[in-house]
N, C-alpha and C. Protein backbone atom coordinates (compact mmCIF):
# COMPACT_ATOMS: atom_id res chain seq x y z
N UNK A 1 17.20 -33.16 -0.84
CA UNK A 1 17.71 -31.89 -0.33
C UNK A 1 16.95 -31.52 0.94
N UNK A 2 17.66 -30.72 1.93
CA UNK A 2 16.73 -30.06 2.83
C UNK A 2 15.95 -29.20 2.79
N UNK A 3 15.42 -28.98 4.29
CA UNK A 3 14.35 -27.44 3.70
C UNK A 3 14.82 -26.33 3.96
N UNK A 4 16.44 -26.34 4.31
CA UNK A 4 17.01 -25.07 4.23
C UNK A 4 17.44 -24.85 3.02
N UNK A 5 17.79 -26.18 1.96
CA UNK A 5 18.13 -25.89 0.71
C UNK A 5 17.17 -25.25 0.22
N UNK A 6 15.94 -26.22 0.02
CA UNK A 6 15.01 -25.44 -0.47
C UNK A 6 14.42 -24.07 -0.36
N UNK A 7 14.64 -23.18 0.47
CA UNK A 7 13.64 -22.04 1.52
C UNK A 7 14.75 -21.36 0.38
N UNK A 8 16.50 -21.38 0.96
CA UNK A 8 17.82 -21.10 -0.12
C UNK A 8 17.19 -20.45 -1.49
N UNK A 9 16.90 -21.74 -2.00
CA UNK A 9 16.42 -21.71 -3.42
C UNK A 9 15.24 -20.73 -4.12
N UNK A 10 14.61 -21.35 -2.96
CA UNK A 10 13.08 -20.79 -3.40
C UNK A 10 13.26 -18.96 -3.11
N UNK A 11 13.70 -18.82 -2.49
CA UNK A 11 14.27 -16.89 -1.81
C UNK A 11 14.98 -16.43 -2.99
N UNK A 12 16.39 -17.15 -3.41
CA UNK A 12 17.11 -16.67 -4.36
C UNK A 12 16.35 -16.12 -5.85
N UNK A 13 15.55 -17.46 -5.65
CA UNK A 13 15.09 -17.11 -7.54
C UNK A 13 13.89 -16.26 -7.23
N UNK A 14 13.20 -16.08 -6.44
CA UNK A 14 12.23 -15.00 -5.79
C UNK A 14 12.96 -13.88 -6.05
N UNK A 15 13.94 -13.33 -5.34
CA UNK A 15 14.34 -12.40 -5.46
C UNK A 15 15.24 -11.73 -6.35
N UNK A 16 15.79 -12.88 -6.98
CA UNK A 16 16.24 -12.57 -8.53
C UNK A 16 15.39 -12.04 -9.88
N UNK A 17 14.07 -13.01 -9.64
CA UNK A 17 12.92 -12.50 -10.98
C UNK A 17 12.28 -11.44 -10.35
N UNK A 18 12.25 -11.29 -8.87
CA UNK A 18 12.19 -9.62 -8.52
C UNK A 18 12.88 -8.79 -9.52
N UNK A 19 14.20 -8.88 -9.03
CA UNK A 19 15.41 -7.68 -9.83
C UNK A 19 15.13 -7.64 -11.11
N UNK A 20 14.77 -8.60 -11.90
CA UNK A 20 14.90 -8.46 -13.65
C UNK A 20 13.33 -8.18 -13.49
N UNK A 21 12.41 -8.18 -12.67
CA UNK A 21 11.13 -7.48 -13.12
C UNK A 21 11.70 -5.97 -13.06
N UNK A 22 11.78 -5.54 -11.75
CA UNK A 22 12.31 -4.23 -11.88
C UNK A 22 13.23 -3.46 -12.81
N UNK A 23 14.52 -4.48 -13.38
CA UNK A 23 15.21 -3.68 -14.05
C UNK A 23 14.33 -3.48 -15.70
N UNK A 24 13.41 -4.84 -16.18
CA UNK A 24 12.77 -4.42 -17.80
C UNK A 24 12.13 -3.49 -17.23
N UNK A 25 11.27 -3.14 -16.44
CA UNK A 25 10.26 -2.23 -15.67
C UNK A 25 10.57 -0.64 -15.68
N UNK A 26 11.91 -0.67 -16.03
CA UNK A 26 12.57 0.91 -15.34
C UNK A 26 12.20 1.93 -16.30
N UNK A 27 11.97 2.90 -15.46
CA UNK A 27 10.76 4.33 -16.79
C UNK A 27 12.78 5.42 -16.70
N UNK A 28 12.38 6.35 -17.61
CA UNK A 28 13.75 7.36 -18.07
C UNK A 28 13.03 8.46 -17.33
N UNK A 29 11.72 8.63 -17.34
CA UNK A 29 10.88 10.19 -17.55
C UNK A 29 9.74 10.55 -16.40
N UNK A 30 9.76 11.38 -15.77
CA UNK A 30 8.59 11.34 -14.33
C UNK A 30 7.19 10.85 -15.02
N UNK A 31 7.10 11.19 -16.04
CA UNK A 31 5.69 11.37 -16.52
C UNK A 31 5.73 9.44 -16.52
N UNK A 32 6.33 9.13 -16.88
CA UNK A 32 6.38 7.05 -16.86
C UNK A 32 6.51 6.87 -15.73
N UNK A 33 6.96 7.29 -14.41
CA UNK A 33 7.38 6.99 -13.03
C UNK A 33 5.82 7.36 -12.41
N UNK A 34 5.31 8.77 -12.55
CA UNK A 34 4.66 8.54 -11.69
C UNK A 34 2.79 8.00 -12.24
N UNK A 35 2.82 8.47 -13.57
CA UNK A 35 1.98 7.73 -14.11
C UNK A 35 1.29 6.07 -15.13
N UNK A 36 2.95 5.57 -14.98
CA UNK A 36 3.50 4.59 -15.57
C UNK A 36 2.79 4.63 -17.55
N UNK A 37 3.21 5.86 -18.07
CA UNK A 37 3.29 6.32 -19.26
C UNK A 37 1.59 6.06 -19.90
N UNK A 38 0.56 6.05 -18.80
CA UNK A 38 -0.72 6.04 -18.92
C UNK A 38 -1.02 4.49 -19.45
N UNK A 39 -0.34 3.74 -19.09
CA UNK A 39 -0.41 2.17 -19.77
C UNK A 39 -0.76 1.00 -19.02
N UNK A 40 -1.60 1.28 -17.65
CA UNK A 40 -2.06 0.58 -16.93
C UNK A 40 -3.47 0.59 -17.21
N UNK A 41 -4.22 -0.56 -17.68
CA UNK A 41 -5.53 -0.67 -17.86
C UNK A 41 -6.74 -0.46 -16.29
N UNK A 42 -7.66 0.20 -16.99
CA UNK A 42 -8.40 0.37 -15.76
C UNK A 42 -8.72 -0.56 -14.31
N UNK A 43 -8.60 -1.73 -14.96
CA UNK A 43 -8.68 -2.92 -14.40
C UNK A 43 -7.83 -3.25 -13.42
N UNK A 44 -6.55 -3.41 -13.95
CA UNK A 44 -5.46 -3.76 -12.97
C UNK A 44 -5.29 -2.15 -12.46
N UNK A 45 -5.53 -0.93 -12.48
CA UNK A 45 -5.08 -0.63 -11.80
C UNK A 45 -5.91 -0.39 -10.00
N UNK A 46 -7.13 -0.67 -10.78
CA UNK A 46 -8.58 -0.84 -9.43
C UNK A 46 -7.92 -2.01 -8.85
N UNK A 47 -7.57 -3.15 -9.21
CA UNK A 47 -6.97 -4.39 -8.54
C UNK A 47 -5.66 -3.89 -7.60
N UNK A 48 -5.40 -3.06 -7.91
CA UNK A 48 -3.68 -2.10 -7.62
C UNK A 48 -4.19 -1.51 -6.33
N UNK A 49 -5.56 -0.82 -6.31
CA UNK A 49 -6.14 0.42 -5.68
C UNK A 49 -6.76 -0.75 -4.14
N UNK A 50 -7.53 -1.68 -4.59
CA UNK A 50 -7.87 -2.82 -3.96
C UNK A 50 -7.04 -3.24 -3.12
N UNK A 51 -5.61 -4.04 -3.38
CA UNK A 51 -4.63 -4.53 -3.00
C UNK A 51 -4.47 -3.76 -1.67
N UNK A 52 -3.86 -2.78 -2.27
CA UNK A 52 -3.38 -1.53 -1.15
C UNK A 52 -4.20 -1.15 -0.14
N UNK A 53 -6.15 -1.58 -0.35
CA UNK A 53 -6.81 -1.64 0.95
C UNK A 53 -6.78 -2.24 1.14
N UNK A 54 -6.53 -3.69 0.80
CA UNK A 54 -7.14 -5.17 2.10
C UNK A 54 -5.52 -5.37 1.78
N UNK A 55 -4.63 -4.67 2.16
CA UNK A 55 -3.16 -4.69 2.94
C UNK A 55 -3.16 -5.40 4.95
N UNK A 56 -2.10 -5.23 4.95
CA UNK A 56 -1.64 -5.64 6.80
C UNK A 56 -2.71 -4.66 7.35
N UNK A 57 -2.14 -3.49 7.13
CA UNK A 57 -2.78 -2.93 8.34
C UNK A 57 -4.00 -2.34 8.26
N UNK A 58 -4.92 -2.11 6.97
CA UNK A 58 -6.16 -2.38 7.01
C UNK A 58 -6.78 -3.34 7.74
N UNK A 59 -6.15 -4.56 6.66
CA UNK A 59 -7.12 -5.76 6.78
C UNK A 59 -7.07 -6.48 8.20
N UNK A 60 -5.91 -6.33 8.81
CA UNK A 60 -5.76 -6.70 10.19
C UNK A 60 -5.91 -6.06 11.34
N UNK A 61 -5.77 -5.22 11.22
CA UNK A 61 -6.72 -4.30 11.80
C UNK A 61 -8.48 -3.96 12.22
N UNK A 62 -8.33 -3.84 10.96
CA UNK A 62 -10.12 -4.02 11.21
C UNK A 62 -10.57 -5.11 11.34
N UNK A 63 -10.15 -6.54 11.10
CA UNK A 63 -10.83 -7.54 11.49
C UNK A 63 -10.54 -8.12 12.93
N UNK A 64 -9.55 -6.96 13.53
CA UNK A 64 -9.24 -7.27 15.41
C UNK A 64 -10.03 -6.04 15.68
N UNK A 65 -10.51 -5.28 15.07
CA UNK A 65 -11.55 -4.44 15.45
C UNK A 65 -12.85 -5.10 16.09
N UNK A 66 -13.32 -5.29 14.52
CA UNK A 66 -14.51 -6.22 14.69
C UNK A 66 -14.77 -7.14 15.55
N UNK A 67 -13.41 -8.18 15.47
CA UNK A 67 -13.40 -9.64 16.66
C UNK A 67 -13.45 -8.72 18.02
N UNK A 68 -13.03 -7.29 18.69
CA UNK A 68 -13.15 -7.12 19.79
C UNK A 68 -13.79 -6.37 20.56
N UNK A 69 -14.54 -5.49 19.02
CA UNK A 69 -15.83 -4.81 19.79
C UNK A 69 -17.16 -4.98 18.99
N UNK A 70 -17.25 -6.45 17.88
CA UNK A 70 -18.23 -6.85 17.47
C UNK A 70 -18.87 -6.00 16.60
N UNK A 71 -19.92 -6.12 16.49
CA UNK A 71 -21.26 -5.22 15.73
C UNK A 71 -20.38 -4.01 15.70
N UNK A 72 -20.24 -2.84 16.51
CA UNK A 72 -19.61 -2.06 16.85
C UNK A 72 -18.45 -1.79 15.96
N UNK A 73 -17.97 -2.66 15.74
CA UNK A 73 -16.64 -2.71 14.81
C UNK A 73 -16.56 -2.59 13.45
N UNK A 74 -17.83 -2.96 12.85
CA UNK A 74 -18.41 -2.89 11.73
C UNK A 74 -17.83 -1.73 11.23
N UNK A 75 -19.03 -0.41 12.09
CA UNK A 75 -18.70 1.14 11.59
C UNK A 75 -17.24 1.42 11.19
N UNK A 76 -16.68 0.82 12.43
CA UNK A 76 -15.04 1.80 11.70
C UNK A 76 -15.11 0.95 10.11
N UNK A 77 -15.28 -0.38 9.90
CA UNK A 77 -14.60 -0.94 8.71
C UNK A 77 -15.64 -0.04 7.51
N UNK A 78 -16.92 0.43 8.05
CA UNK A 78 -17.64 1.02 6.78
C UNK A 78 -17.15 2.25 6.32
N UNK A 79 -16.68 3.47 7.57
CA UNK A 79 -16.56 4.22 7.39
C UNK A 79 -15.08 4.31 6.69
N UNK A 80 -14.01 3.20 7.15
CA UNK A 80 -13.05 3.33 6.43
C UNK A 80 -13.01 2.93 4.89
N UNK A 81 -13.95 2.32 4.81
CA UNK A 81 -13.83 1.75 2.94
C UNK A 81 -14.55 3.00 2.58
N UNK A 82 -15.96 3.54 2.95
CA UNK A 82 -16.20 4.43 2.78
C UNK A 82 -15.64 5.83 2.67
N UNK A 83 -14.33 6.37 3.40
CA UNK A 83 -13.59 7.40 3.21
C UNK A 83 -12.50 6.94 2.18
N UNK A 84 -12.38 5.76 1.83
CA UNK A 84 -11.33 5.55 0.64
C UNK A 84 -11.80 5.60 -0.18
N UNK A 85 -12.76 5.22 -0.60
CA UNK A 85 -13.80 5.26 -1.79
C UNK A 85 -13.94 6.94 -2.32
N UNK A 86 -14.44 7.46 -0.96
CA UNK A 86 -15.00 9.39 -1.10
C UNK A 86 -13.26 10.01 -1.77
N UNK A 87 -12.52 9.72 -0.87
CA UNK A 87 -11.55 10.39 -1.25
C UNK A 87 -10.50 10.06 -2.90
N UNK A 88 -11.08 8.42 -2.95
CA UNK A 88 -10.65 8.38 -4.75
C UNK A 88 -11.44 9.02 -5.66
N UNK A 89 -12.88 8.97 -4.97
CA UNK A 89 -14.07 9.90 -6.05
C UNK A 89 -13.88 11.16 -6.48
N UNK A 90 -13.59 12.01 -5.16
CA UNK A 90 -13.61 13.40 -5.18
C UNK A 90 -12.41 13.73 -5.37
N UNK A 91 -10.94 13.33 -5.09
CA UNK A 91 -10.21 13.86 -5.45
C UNK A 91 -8.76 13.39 -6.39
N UNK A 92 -8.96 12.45 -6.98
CA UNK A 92 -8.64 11.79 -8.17
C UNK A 92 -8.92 12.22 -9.28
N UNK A 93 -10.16 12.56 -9.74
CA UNK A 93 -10.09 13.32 -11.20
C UNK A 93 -9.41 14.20 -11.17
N UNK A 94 -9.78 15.19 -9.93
CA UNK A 94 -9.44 16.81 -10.20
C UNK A 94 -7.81 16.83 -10.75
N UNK A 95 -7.34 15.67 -9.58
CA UNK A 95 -5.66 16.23 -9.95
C UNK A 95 -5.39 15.75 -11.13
N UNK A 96 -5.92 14.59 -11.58
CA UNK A 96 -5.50 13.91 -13.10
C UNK A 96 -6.00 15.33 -13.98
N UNK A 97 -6.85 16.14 -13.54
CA UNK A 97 -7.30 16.72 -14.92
C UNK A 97 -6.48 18.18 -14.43
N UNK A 98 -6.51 18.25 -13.44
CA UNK A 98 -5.38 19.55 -12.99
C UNK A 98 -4.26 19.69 -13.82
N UNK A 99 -3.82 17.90 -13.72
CA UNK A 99 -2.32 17.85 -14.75
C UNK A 99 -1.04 17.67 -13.40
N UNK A 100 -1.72 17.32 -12.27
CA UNK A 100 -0.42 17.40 -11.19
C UNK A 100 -0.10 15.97 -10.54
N UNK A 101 0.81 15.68 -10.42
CA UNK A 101 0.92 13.95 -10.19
C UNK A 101 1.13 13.62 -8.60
N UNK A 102 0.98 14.48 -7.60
CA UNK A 102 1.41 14.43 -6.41
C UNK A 102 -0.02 15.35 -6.02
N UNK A 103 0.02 14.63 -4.61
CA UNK A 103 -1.60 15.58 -3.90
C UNK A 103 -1.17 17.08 -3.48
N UNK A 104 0.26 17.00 -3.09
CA UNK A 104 0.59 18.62 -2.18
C UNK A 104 0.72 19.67 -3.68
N UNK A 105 1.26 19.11 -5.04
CA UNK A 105 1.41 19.46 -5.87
C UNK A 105 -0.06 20.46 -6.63
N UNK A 106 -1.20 19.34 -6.51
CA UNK A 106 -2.51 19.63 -6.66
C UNK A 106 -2.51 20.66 -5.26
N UNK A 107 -2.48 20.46 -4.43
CA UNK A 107 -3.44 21.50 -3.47
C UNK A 107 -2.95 23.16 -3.07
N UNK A 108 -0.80 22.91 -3.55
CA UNK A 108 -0.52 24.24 -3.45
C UNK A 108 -0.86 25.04 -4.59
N UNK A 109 -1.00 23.81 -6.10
CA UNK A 109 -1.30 25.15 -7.12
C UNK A 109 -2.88 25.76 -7.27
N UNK A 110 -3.52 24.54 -6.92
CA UNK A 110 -4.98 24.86 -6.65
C UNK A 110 -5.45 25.97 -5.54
N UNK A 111 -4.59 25.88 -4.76
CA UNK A 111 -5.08 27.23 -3.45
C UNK A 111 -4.26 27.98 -3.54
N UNK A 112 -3.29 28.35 -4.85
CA UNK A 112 -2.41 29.17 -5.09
C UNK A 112 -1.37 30.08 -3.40
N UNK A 113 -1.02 28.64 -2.42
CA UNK A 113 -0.49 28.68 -2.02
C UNK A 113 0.72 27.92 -1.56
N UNK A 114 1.75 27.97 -1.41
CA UNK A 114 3.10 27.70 -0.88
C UNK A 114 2.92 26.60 0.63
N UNK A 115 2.38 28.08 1.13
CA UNK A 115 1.96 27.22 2.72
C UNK A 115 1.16 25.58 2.57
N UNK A 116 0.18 26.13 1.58
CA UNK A 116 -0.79 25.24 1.60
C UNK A 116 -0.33 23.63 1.07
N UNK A 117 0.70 24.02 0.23
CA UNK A 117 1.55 23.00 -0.17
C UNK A 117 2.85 21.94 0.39
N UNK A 118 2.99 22.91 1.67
CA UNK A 118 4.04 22.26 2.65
C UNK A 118 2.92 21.55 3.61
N UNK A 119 1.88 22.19 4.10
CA UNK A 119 1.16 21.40 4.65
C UNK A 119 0.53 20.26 4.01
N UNK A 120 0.33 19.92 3.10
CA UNK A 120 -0.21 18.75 2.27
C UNK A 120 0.73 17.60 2.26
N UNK A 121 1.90 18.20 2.20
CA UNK A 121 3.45 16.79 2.28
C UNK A 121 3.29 16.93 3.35
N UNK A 122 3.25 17.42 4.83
CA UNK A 122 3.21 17.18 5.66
C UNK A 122 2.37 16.45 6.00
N UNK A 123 1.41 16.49 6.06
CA UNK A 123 0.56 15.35 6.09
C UNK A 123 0.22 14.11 4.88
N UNK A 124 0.81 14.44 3.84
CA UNK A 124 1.19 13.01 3.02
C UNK A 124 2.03 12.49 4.14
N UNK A 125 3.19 13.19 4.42
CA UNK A 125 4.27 12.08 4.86
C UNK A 125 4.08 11.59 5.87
N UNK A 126 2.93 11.92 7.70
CA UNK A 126 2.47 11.59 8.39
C UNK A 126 2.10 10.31 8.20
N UNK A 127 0.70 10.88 7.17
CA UNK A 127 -0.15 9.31 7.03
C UNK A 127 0.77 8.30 6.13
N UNK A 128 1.44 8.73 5.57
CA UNK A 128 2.48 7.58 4.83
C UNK A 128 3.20 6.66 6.01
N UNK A 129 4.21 7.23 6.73
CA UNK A 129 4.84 6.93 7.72
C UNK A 129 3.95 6.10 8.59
N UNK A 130 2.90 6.70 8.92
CA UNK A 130 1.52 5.87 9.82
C UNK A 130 1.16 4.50 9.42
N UNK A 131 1.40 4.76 8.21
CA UNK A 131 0.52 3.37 7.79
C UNK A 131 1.23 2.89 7.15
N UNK A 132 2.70 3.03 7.08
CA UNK A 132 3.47 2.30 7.19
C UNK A 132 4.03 1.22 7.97
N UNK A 133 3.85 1.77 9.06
CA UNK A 133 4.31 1.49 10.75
C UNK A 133 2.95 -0.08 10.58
N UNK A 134 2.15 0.51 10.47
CA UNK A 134 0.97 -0.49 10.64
C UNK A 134 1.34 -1.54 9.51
N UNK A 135 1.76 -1.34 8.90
CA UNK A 135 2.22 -2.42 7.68
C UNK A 135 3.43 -3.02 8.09
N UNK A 136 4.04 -2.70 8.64
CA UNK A 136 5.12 -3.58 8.97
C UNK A 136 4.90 -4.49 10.62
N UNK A 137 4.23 -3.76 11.06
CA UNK A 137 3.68 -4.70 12.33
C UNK A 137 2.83 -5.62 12.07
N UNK A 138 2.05 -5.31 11.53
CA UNK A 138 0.92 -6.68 10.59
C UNK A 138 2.24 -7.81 9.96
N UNK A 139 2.52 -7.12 9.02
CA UNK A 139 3.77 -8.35 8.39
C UNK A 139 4.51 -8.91 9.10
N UNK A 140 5.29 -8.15 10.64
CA UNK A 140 6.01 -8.80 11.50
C UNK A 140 4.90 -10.00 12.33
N UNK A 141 4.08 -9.43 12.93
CA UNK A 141 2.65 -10.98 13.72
C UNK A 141 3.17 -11.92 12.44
N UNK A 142 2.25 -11.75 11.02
CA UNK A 142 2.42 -12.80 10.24
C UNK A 142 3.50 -13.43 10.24
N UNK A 143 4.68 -13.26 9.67
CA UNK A 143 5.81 -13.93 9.68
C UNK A 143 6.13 -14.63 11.07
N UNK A 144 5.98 -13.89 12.38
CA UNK A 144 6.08 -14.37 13.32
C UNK A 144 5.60 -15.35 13.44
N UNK A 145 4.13 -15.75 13.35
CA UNK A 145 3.42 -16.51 13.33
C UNK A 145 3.72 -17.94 12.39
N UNK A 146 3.95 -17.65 11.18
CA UNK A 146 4.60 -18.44 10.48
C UNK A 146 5.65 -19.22 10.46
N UNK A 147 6.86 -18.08 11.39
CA UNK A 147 7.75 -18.99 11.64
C UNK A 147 7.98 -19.76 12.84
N UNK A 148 7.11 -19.21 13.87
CA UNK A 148 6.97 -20.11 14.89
C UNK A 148 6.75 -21.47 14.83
N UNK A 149 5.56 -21.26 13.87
CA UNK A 149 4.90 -22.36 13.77
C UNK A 149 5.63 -23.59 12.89
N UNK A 150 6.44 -23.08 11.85
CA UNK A 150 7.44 -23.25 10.86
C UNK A 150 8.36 -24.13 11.99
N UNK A 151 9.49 -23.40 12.75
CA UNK A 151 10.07 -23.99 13.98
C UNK A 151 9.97 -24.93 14.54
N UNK A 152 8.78 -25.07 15.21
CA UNK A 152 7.68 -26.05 16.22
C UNK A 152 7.72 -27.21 15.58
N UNK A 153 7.15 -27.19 14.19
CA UNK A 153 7.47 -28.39 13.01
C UNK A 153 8.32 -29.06 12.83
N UNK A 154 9.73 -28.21 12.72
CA UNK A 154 10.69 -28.75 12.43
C UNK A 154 11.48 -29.43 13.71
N UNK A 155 11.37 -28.58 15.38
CA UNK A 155 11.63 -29.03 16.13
C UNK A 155 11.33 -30.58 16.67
N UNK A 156 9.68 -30.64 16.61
CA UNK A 156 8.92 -31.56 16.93
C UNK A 156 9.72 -33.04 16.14
């Protein structure tokens, strides 16, 4: 077979045992959606918490940091593991023990304000969107990269 059959193949059933993960996976109730019914062991979910920092646009990022202003580059990568770290410490219990499953949720009932609560999604959805953007540009280089090189191979 070729390696378009194969790539074919290998995508289809990829993305098929995707779908049947997702569909056994599916919660009825917010409390299973956004806390996945408290049934994630501590373990995997630090591996979960992990993942999501040494992502695209962390991890590529800061290591074109580093490669371009050296020593120098360090700080941002400390201070950024370091503010992910502060901000799971300090404000992770509170809302688990608050009882609120969303941060704007925690901060409008906690400052018993409204305002205070539109501004919190507002800036959830900023930095979401932000580092989103950075996640998909990291993934686009990679793939790029991959398939260039992928190409070149097959051209050659």
């Amino acid at each position: 077979m070729s390696v378009e059959v194969w790539t074919f193949l290998f995508v289809t059933i990829s993305f098929m045992l995707y779908l049947y993960i997702g569909w056994r996976s599916r919660v009825r109730d917010s409390e299973g959606f956004f806390v996945a019914s408290r049934g994630v062991p501590p373990i995997a979910n630090g591996a979960a918490t992990a993942a999501d920092w040494m992502s695209a646009a962390s991890f590529i990022s800061m290591a074109g940091l580093i490669s371009f202003l050296g020593y120098d580059g360090s700080i941002y990568l400390m201070g950024w593991t370091g503010g992910y770290v502060l901000l799971a410490l300090l404000l992770a219990p509170y809302r688990r023990k608050f009882g609120k499953y969303t941060v704007p949720d925690f901060v409008g009932d906690r400052y018993y304000s409204n305002i205070a609560r539109i501004v919190a999604a507002i800036a959830a959805i900023f930095v979401s969107l932000t580092y989103v953007a950075g996640q998909m540009r990291g993934v686009g280089i990679v793939f790029s990269r991959a398939f260039c090189k992928l190409m070149w191979v097959r051209v050659s």
